[in-house]
Protein backbone atom coordinates (compact mmCIF):
# COMPACT_ATOMS: atom_id res chain seq x y z
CA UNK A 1 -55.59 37.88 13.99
CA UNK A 2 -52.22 36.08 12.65
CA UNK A 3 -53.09 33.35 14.64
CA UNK A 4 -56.26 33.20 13.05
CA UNK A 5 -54.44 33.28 9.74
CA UNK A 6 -51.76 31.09 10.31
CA UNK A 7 -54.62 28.36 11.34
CA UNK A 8 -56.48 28.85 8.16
CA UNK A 9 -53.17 28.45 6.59
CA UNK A 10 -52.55 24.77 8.29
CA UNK A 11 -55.97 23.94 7.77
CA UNK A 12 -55.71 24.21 4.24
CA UNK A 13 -53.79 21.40 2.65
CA UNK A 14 -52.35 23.01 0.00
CA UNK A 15 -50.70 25.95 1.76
CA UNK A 16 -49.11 23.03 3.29
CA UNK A 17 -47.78 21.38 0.64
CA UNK A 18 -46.67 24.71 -0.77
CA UNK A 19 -44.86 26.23 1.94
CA UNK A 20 -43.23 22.32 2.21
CA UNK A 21 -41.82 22.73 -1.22
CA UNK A 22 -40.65 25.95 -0.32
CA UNK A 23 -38.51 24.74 2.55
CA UNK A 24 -37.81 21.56 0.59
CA UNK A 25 -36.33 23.51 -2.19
CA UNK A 26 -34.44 26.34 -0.38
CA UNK A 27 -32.74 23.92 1.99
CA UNK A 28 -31.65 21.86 -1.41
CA UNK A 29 -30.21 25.07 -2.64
CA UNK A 30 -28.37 25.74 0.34
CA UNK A 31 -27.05 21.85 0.53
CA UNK A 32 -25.81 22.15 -3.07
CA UNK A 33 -24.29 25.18 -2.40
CA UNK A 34 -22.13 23.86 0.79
CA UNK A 35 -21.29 21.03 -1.51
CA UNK A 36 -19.92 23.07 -4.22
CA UNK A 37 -18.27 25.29 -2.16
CA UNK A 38 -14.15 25.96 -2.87
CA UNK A 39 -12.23 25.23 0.31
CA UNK A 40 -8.77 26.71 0.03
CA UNK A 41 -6.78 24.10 2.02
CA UNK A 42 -3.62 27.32 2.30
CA UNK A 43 -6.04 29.83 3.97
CA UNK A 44 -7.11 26.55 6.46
CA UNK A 45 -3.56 25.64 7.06
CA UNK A 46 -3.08 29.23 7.87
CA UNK A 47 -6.26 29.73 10.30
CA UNK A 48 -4.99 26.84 12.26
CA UNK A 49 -1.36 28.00 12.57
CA UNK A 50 -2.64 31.26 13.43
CA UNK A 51 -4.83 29.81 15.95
CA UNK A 52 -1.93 27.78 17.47
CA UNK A 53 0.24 30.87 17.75
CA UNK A 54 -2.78 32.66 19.58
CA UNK A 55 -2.22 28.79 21.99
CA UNK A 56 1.40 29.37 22.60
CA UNK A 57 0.93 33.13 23.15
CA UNK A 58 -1.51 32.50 25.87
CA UNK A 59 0.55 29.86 27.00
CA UNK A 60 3.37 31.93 27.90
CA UNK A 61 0.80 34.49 29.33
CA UNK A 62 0.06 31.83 31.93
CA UNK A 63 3.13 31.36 34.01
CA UNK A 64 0.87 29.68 36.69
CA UNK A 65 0.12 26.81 34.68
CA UNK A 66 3.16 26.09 33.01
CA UNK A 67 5.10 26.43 36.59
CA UNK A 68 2.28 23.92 38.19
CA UNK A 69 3.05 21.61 34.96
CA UNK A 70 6.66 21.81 35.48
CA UNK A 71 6.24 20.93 39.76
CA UNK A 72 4.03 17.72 38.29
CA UNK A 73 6.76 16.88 36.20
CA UNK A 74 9.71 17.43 38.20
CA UNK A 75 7.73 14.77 41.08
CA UNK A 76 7.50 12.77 38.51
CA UNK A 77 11.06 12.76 37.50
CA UNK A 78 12.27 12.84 41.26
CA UNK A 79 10.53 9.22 41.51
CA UNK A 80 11.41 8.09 38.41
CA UNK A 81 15.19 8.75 39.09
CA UNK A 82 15.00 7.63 42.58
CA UNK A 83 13.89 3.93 41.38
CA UNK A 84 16.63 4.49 38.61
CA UNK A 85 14.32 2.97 35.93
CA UNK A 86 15.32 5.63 33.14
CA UNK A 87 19.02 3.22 32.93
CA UNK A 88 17.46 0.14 32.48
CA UNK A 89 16.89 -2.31 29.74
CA UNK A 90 13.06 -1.74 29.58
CA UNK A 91 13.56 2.31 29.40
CA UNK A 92 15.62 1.54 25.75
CA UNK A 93 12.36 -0.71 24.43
CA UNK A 94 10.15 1.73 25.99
CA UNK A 95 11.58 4.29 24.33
CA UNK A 96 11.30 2.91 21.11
CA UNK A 97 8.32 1.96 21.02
CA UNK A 98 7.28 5.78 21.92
CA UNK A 99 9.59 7.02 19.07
CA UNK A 100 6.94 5.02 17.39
CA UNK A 101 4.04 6.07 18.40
CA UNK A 102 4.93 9.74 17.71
CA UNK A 103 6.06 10.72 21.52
CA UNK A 104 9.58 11.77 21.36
CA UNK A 105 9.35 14.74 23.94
CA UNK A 106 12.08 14.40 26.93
CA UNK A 107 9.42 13.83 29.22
CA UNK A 108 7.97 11.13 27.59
CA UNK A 109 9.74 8.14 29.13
CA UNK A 110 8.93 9.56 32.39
CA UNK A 111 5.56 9.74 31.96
CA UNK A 112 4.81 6.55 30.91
CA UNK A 113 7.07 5.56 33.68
CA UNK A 114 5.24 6.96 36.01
CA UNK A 115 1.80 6.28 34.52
CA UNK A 116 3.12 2.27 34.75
CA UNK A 117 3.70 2.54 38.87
CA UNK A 118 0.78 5.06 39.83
CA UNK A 119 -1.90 3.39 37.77
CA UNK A 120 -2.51 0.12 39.19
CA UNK A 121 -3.05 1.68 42.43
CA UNK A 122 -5.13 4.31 41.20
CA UNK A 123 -7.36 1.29 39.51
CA UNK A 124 -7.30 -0.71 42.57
CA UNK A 125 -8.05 1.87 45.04
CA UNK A 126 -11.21 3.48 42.86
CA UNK A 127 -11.90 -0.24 43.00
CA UNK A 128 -11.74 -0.82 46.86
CA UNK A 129 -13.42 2.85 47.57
CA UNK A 130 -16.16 1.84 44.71
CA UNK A 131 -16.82 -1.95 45.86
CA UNK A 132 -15.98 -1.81 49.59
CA UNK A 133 -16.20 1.57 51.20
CA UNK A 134 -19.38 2.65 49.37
CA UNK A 135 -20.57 -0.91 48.33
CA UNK A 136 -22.14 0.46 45.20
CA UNK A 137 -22.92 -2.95 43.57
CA UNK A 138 -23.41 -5.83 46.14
CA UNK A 139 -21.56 -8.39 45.45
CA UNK A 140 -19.52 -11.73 47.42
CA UNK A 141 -16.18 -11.34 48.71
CA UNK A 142 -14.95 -13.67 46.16
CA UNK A 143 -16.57 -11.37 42.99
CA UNK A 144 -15.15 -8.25 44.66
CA UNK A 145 -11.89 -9.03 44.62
CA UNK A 146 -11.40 -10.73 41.74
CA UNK A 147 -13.04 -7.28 40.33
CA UNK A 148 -10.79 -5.29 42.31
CA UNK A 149 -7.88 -7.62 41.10
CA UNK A 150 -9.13 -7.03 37.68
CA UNK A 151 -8.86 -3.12 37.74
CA UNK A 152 -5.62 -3.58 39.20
CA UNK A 153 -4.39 -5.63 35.95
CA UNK A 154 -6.42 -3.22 33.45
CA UNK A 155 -4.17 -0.13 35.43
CA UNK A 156 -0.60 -2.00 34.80
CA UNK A 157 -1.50 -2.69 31.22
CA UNK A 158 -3.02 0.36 30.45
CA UNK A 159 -0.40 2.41 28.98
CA UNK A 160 0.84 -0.07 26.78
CA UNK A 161 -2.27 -0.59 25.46
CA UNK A 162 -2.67 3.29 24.97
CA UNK A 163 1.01 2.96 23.07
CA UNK A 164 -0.12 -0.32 21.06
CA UNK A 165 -3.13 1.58 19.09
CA UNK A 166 -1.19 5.03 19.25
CA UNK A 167 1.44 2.49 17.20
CA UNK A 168 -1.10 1.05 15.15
CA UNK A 169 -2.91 4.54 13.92
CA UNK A 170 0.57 5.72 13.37
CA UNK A 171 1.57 2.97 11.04
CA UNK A 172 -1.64 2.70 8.79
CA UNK A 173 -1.19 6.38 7.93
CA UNK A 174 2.76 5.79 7.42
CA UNK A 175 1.30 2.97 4.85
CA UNK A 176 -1.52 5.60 3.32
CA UNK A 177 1.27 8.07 2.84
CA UNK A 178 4.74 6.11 1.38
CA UNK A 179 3.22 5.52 -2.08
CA UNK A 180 2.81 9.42 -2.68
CA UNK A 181 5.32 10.39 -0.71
CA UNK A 182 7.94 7.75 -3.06
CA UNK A 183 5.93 9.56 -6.13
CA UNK A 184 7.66 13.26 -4.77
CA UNK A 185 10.84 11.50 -4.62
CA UNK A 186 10.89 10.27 -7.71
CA UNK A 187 10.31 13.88 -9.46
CA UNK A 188 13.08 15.05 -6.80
CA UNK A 189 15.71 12.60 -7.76
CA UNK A 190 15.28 13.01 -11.33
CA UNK A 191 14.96 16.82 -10.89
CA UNK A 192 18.70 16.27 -9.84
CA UNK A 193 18.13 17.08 -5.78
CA UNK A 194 20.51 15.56 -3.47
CA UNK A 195 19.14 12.42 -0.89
CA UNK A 196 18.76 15.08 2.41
CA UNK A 197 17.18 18.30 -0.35
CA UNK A 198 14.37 15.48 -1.93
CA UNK A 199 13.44 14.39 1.77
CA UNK A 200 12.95 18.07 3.06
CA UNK A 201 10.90 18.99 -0.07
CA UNK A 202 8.85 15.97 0.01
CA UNK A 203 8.17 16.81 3.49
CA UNK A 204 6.84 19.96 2.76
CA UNK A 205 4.68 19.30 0.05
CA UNK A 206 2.84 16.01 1.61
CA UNK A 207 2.63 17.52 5.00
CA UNK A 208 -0.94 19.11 3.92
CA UNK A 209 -1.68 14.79 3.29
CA UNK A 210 0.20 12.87 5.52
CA UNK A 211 1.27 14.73 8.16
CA UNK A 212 2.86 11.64 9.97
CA UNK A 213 5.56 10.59 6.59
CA UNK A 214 6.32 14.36 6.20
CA UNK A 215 7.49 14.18 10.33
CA UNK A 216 9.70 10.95 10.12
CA UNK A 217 10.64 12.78 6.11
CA UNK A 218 11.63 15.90 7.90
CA UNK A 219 13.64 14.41 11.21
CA UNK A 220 15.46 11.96 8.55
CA UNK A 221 16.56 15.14 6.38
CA UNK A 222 17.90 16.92 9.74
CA UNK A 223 19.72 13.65 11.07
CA UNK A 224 21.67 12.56 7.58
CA UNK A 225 22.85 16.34 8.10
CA UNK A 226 23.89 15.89 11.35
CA UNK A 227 25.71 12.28 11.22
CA UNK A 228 28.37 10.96 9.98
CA UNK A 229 27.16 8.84 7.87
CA UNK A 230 23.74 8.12 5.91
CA UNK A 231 22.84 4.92 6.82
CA UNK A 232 22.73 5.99 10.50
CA UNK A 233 20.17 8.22 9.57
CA UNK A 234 18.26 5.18 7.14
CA UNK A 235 18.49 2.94 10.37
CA UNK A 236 16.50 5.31 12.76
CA UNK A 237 14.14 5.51 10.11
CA UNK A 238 13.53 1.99 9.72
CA UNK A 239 13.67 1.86 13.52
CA UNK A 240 10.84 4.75 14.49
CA UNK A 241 8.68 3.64 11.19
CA UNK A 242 8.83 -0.05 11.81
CA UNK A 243 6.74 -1.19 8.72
CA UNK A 244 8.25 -3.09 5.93
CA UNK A 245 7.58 -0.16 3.08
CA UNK A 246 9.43 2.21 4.90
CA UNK A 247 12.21 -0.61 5.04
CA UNK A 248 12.14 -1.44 1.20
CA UNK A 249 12.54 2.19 1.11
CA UNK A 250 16.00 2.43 3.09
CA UNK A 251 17.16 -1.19 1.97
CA UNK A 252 16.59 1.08 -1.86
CA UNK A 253 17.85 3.65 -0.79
CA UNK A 254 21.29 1.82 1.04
CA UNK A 255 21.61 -0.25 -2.20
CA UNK A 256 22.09 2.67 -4.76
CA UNK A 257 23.99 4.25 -2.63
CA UNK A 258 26.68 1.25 -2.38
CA UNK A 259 26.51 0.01 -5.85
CA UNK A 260 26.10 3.33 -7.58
CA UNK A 261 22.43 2.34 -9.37
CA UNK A 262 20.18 5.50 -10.70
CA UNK A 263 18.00 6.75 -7.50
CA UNK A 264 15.42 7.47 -10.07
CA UNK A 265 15.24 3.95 -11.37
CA UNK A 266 15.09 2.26 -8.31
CA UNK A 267 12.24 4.57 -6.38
CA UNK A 268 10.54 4.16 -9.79
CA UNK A 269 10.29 0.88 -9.85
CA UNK A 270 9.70 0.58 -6.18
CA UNK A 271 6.35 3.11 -6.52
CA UNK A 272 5.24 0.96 -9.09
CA UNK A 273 5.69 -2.20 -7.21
CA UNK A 274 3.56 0.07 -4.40
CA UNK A 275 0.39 1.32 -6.61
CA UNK A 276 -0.19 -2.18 -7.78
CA UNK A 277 0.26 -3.53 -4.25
CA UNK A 278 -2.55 -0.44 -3.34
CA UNK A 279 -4.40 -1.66 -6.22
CA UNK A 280 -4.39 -5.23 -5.29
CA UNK A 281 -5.71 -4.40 -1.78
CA UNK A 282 -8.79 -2.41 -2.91
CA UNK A 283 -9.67 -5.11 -5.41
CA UNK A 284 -9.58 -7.82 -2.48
CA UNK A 285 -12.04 -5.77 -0.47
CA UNK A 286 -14.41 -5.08 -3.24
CA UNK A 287 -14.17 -8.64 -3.84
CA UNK A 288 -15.45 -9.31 -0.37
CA UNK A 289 -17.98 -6.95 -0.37
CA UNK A 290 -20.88 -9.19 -1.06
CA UNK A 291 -19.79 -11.74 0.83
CA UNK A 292 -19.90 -8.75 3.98
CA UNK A 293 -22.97 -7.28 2.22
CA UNK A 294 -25.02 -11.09 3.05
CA UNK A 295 -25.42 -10.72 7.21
CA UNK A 296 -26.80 -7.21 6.72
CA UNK A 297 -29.49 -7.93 3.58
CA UNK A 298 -30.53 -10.65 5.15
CA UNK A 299 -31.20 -8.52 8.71
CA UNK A 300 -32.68 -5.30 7.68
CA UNK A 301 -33.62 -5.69 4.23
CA UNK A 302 -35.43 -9.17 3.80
CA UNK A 303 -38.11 -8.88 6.97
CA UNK A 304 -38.95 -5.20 5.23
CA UNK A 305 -39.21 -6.54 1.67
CA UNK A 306 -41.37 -10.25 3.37
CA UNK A 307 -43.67 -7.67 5.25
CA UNK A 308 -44.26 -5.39 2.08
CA UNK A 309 -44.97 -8.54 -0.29
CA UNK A 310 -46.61 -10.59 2.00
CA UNK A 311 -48.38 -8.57 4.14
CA UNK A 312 -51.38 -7.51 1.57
CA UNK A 313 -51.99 -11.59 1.57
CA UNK A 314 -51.61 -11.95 5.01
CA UNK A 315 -54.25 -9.21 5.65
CA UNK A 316 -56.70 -10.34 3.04
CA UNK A 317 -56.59 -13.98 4.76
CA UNK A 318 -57.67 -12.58 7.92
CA UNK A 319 -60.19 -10.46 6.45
CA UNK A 320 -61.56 -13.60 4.79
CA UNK A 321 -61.41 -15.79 7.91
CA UNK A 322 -63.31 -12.85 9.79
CA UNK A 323 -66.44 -13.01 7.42
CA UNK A 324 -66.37 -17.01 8.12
């Protein structure tokens, strides 16, 4: 009997076109409504702390895994020390360039050590069992090993090309984030904080925005308590943030402090100098928008628009060619 009714219902065209509307306009409703929806950001900084305490709770919970992680890790460091690569010139630039991409644990170093002397082997033996053992793709002896060769290069560069574009993500959002985070400085040093108070408080309020600036902020604040002097503190700062805003910042920063010039002034004028630079940058890529916009008209929107205007003729000319 409903199924009865429900095909009378289809059959009739506009049931169809009512109950369409229906749907159309309830699932607009609901779309506007997700749209206009108020998103505290506070109560979502506070689920996801919450939900990382619930990690770290069940994390120390699990003995087992953390003992199993600490065994990996003290192999790890038993080989590393053994080869006595941690005192050697390439452990200081390796270590750098991890301060830089964000990986300043202890065990760091010895991971990527490690990851640098197990990897090509790993490569070159999946290679060998993959090509050779199980001949998967049939290829000549000179293609095979060239391949396996090939897998074995790809292993020994692959962590440094995992560190290169954990670098290179790091850096655009340190650029995204100096121009407000010199903004909060500004009101800081005019509100009369000190150099170590403005960098703390800055940290805090552009950590919901930039998470990366309000971490280097943050470790900068701790170190200039810690050392003896500021520009120690300036210099690791340039050193882990290696982009030239962060090092107009200190080279500001290291020049009022030697001459005696108003902070306020000087981060002032430097913000400035930063918006425009911001400003310039979005008005060179609108600029080459249309020039970007060309490849893609011409692909997917000329053969639609040619078939729409054209087509109507084209048919019409066949039509008249089939009554000849």
């Amino acid at each position: 009997m409903n199924l009865d009714l429900f095909l009378d219902l289809v059959a009739d065209g506009e049931s169809v076109i009512l109950v369409s509307c229906a749907v159309t306009a309830v699932m607009c409703t609901l779309f506007v409504y997700r749209a206009l929806l108020y998103r505290d950001p506070v109560a979502d900084r506070i689920s996801s702390l919450s939900a990382r305490q619930r990690i770290l709770r069940a994390e120390l919970l699990a003995p087992k895994a953390r003992q199993r992680r600490e065994q990996s890790l003290g192999l790890m460091r038993q080989v590393i020390q053994r080869l006595d690569l941690l005192r050697s010139k390439e452990a200081k630039k390796a270590a750098v360039l991890l301060s830089r991409a964000g990986l300043r644990s202890k065990d760091a170093l010895v991971i990527y050590f490690f990851a640098k002397l197990t990897l090509p082997f790993a490569f070159g033996g999946l290679a060998i069992l993959y090509l050779y053992v199980l001949n998967a793709i049939h290829l000549e002896s000179g293609p095979r090993a060239l391949v396996s060769l090939t897998m074995v290069m790809l292993g020994a560069y692959a962590p440094n090309i995992y560190i290169k574009n954990a670098i290179g993500k790091r850096e655009f959002a340190l650029r995204r984030g100096v121009p407000d985070a010199l903004d909060l400085l500004v009101i800081c040093a005019e509100a009369g904080q000190s150099l170590d108070g403005a960098l703390k408080r800055v940290a805090q309020e552009i950590g919901k925005f930039s998470p990366v600036i309000a971490e280097e902020l943050a470790l900068t604040s701790v170190e200039i308590g810690l050392v003896a002097e500021r520009r120690t503190a300036l210099d690791n700062l340039v050193q882990r943030a290696n982009i030239p805003e962060i090092k107009n910042v200190v080279n500001t920063l290291i020049q009022t402090e030697k001459y005696g010039t108003p902070l306020a002034h000087s981060l002032r004028v430097l913000s400035a100098e930063y918006r425009s630079d911001r400003m310039m940058k979005a008005e060179e890529k609108a600029a080459r928008l249309p020039a970007i916009m060309t490849v893609p008209m011409i692909i997917f929107i000329l053969p639609p628009l040619f078939v729409v205007l054209l087509g109507p003729a084209v048919l019409r000319i066949f039509d008249m060619l089939k009554d000849y």
